[in-house]
Protein backbone atom coordinates (compact mmCIF):
# COMPACT_ATOMS: atom_id res chain seq x y z
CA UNK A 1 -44.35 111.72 76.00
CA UNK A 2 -44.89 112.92 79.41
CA UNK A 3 -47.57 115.89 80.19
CA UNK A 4 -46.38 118.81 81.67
CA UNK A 5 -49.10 118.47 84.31
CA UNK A 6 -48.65 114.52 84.92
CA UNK A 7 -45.09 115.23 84.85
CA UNK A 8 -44.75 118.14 87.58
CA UNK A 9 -47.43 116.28 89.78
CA UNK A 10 -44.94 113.41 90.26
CA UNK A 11 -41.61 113.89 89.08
CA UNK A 12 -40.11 114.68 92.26
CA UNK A 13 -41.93 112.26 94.12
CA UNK A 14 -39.78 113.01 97.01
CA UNK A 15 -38.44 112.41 99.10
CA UNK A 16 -40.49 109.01 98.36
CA UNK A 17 -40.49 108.03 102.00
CA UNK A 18 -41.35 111.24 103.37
CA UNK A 19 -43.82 112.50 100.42
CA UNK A 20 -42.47 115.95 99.72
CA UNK A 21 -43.95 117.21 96.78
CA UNK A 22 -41.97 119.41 94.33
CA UNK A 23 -41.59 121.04 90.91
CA UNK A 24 -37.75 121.19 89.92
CA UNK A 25 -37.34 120.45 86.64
CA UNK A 26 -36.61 122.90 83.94
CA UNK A 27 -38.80 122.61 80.77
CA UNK A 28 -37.82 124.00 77.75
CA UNK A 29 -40.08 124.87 73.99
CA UNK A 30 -37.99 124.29 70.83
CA UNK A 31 -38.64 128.24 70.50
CA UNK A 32 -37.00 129.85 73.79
CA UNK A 33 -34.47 132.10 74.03
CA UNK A 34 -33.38 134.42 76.02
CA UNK A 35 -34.75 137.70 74.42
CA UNK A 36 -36.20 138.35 77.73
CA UNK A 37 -33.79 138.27 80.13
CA UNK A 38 -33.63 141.51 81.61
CA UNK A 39 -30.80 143.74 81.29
CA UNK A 40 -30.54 144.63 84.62
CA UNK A 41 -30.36 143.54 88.15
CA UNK A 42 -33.02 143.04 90.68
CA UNK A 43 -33.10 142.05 94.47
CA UNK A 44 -36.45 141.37 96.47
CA UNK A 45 -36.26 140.88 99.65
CA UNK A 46 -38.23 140.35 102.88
CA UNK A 47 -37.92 139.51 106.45
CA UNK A 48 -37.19 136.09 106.19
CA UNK A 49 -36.95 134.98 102.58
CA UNK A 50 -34.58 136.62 99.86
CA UNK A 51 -35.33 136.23 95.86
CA UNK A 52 -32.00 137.12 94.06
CA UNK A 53 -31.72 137.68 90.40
CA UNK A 54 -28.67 137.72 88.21
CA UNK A 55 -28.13 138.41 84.44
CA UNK A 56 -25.54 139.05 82.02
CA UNK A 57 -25.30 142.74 81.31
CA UNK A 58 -25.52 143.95 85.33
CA UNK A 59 -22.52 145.54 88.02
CA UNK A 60 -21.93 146.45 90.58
CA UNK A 61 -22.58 145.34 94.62
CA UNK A 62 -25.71 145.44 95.93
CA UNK A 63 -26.27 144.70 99.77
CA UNK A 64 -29.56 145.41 102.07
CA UNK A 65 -28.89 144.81 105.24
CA UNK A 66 -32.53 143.89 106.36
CA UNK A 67 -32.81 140.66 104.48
CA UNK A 68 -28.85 139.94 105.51
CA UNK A 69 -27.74 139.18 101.78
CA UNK A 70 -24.82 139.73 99.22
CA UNK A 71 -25.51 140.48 95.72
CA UNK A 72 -22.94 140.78 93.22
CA UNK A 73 -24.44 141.00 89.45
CA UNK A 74 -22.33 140.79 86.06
CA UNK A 75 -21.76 138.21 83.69
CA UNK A 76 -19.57 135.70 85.48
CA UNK A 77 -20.59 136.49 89.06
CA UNK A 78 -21.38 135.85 92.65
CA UNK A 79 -24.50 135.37 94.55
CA UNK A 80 -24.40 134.51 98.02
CA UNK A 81 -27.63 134.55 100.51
CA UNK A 82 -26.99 134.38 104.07
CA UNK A 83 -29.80 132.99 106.63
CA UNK A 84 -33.40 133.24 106.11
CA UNK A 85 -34.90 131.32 103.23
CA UNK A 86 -33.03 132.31 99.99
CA UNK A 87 -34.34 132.06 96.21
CA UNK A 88 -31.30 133.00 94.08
CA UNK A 89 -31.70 132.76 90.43
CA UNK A 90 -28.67 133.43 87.21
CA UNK A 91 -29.03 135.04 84.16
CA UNK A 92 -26.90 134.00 81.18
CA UNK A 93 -23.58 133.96 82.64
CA UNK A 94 -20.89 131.36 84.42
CA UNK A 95 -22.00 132.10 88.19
CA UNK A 96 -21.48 130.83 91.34
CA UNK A 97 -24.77 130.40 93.38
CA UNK A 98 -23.97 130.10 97.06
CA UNK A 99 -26.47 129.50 99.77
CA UNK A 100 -25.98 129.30 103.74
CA UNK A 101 -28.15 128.80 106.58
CA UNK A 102 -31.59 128.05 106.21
CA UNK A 103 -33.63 125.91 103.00
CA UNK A 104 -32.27 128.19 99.80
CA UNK A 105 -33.29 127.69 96.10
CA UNK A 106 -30.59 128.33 94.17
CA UNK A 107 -31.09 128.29 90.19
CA UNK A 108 -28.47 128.04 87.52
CA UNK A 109 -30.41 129.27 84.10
CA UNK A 110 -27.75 129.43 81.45
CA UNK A 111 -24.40 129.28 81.62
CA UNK A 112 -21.88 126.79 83.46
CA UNK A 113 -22.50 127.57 87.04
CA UNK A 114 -21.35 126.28 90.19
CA UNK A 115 -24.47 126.23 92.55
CA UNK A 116 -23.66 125.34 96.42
CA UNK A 117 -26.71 124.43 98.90
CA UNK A 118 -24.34 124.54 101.73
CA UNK A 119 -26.63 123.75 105.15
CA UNK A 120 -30.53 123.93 104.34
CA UNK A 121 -32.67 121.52 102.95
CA UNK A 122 -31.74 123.35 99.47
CA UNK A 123 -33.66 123.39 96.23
CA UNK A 124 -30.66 123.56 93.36
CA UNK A 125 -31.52 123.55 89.44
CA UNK A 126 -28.62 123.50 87.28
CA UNK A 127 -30.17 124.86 83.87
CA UNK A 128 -28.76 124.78 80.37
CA UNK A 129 -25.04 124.60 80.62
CA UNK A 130 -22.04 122.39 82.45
CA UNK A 131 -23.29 122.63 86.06
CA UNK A 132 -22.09 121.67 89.42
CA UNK A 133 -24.52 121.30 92.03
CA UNK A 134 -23.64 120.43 95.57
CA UNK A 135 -26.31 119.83 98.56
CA UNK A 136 -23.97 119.86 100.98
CA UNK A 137 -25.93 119.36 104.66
CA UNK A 138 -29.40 118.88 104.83
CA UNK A 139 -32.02 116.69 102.67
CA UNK A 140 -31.87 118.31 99.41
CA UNK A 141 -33.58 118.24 96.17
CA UNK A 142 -31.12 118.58 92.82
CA UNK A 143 -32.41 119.01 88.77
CA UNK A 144 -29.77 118.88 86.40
CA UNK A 145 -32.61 118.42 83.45
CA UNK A 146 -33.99 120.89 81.05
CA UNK A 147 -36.81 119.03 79.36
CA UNK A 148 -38.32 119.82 76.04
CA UNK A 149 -41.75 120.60 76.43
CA UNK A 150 -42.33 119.00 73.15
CA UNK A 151 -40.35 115.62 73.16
CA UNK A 152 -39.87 115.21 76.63
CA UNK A 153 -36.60 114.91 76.16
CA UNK A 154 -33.35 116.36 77.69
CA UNK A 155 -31.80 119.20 76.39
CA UNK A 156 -28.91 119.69 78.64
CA UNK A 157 -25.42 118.58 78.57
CA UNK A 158 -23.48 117.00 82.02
CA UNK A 159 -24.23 118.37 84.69
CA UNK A 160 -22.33 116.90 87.92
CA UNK A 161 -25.05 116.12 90.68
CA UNK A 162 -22.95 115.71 94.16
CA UNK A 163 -25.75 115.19 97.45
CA UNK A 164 -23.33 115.09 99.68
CA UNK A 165 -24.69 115.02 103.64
CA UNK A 166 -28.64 114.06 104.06
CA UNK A 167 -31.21 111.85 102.30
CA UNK A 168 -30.96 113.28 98.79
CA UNK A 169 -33.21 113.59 95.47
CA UNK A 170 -31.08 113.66 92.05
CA UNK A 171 -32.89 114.18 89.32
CA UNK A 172 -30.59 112.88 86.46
CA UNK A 173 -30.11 114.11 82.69
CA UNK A 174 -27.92 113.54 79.98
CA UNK A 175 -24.61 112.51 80.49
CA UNK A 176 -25.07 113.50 83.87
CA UNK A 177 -22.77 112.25 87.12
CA UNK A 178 -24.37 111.78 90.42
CA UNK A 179 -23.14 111.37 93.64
CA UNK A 180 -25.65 110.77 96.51
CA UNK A 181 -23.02 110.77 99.32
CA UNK A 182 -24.25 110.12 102.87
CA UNK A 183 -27.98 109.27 103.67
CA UNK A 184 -30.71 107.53 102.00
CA UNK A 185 -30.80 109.10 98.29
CA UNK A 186 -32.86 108.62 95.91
CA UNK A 187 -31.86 109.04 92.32
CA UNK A 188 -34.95 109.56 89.60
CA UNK A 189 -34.45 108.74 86.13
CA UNK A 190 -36.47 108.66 83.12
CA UNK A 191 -37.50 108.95 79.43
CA UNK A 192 -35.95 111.64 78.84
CA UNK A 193 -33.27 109.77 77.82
CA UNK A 194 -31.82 108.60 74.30
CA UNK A 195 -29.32 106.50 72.97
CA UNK A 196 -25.65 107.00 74.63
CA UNK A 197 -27.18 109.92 77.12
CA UNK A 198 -26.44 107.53 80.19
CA UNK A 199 -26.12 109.12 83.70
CA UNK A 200 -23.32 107.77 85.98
CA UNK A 201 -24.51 107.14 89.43
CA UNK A 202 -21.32 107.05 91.16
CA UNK A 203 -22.09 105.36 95.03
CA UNK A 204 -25.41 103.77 94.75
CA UNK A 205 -25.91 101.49 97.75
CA UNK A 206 -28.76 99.25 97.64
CA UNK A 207 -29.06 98.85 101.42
CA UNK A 208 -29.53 102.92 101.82
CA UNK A 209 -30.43 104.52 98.48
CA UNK A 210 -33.17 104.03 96.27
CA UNK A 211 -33.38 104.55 92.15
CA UNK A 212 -36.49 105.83 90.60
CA UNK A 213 -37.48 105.70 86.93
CA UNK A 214 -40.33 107.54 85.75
CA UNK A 215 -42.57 107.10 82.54
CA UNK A 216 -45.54 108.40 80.52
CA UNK A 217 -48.69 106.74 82.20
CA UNK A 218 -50.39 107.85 78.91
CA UNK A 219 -47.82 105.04 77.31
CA UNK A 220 -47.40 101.68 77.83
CA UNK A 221 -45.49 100.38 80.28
CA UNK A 222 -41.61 100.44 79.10
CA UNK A 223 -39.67 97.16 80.12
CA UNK A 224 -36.70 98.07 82.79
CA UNK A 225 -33.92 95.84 82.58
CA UNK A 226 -29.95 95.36 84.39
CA UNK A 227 -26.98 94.15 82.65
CA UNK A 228 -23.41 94.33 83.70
CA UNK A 229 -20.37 95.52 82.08
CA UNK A 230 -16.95 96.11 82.45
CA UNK A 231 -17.73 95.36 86.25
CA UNK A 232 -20.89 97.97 86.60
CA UNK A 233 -24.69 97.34 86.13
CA UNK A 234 -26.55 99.24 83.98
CA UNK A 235 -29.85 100.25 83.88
CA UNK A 236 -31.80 100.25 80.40
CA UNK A 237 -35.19 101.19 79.66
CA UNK A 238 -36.76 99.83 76.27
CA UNK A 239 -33.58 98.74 75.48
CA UNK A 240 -31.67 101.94 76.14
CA UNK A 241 -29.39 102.30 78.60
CA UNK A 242 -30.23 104.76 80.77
CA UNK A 243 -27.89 104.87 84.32
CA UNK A 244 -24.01 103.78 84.68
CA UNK A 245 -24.15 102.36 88.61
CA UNK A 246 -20.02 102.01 88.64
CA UNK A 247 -18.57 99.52 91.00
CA UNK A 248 -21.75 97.21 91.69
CA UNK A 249 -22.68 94.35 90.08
CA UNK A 250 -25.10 93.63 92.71
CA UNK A 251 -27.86 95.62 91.53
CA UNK A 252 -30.75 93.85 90.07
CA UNK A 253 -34.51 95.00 88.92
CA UNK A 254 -36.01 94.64 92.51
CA UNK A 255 -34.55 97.26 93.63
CA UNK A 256 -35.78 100.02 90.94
CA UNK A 257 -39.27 101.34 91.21
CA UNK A 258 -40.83 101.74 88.20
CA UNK A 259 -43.48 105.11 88.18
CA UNK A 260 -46.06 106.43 85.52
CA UNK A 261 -46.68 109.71 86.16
């Protein structure tokens, strides 16, 4: 299974071209909860950046008009940052995460929340729970996987990854759909799956987009293979299908870097 350090140090290779280095990816021990979640509401602010924090037992508005943001806190809420550099994070409930101008990172943390990049080159991590996550302009950089830190597996269900505008990094998890949208994505897999956990890739284009799949280096190399069905490849790793791309039957393993991290 993958170390935490090995895996942080090159999970989100990306963007590969570009070599943007970044930590997105949830991990999770079979022991968490949420015991310490605070019951109440906090905002931090500064000049330029905003950190915005949201759990389930706040209300009320909160607004400071120096760091130009909107902060509405209870268990099925609203948090919107406006300019700047935003850092907006959800407690327990179903939110919706909104960011604006400027590069925002917007996290989901339990719940099923709808978490919107809007223009930025955005950060967005979906958490435990039925997210959606939308990029929207900009090159941005989307986890919809909660690993646990002691398999290395997956422990969320489908999140829906959409990229939309700019050269995109989706991180997929189980059952997850993706979406890259315009620009050169990339889409990173790995072993985090198991049997019938497949993520959907929904407009992979080999002659813009580029699909990742990461592994243990502390393991041996897994074999990658492509099949087709039902008029879509797949992607399987060991034998287990791992990545639905629908509507191409085109794709073959030259076009799927294979990374030990």
């Amino acid at each position: 299974m993958f170390g935490l350090i090995g895996l942080f140090g090159a999970l989100f290779i990306g963007f590969v071209a570009e070599g943007v280095m970044s930590n997105n990816i949830d991990v999770t021990d079979e022991d968490d909860s949420t015991d310490d979640i605070p019951e109440s509401s906090t905002s931090i602010g500064g000049a330029s950046s905003n950190i915005l924090e949201d759990d389930a037992e706040g209300s009320g508005n909160n607004t400071d008009d120096r760091d130009d943001f909107q902060f509405d806190d209870n268990e099925n809420g609203t948090l919107a940052g406006y300019e700047g550099t935003d850092q907006n994070s959800d407690g327990q409930g179903n939110s919706s995460l909104l960011g604006d101008e400027g590069d925002n990172i917007l996290t989901g943390g339990n719940g099923d929340d709808l978490v919107e990049g809007r223009n930025g080159d955005d950060v967005l991590i979906g958490g435990l729970g039925n997210d959606a996550l939308f990029g929207n302009e900009g090159d941005d950089q989307i986890s919809g996987v909660v690993l646990n830190e002691e398999t290395g597996e997956d422990t969320d269900v489908r999140d829906y990854l959409n990229g939309n505008a700019g050269d995109d990094l989706l991180v997929l998890g189980y059952d997850d759909i993706g979406t890259g949208g315009e620009g050169n994505d990339t889409f990173a897999l790995g072993e985090w799956f198991h049997e019938g956990t497949a993520a959907t890739i929904t407009d992979f284009n080999p002659d813009e987009d580029t699909l990742v799949v990461h592994y243990s280096a502390d393991d041996e190399i897994p074999e990658v293979s492509v099949e087709t069905e039902d008029g879509n490849s797949l992607v399987l790793l060991d034998g287990v299908v791992i990545a639905r791309l629908l509507g191409n039957t085109s794709f073959d393993i030259s076009q799927i870097s294979l990374i030990g991290t």
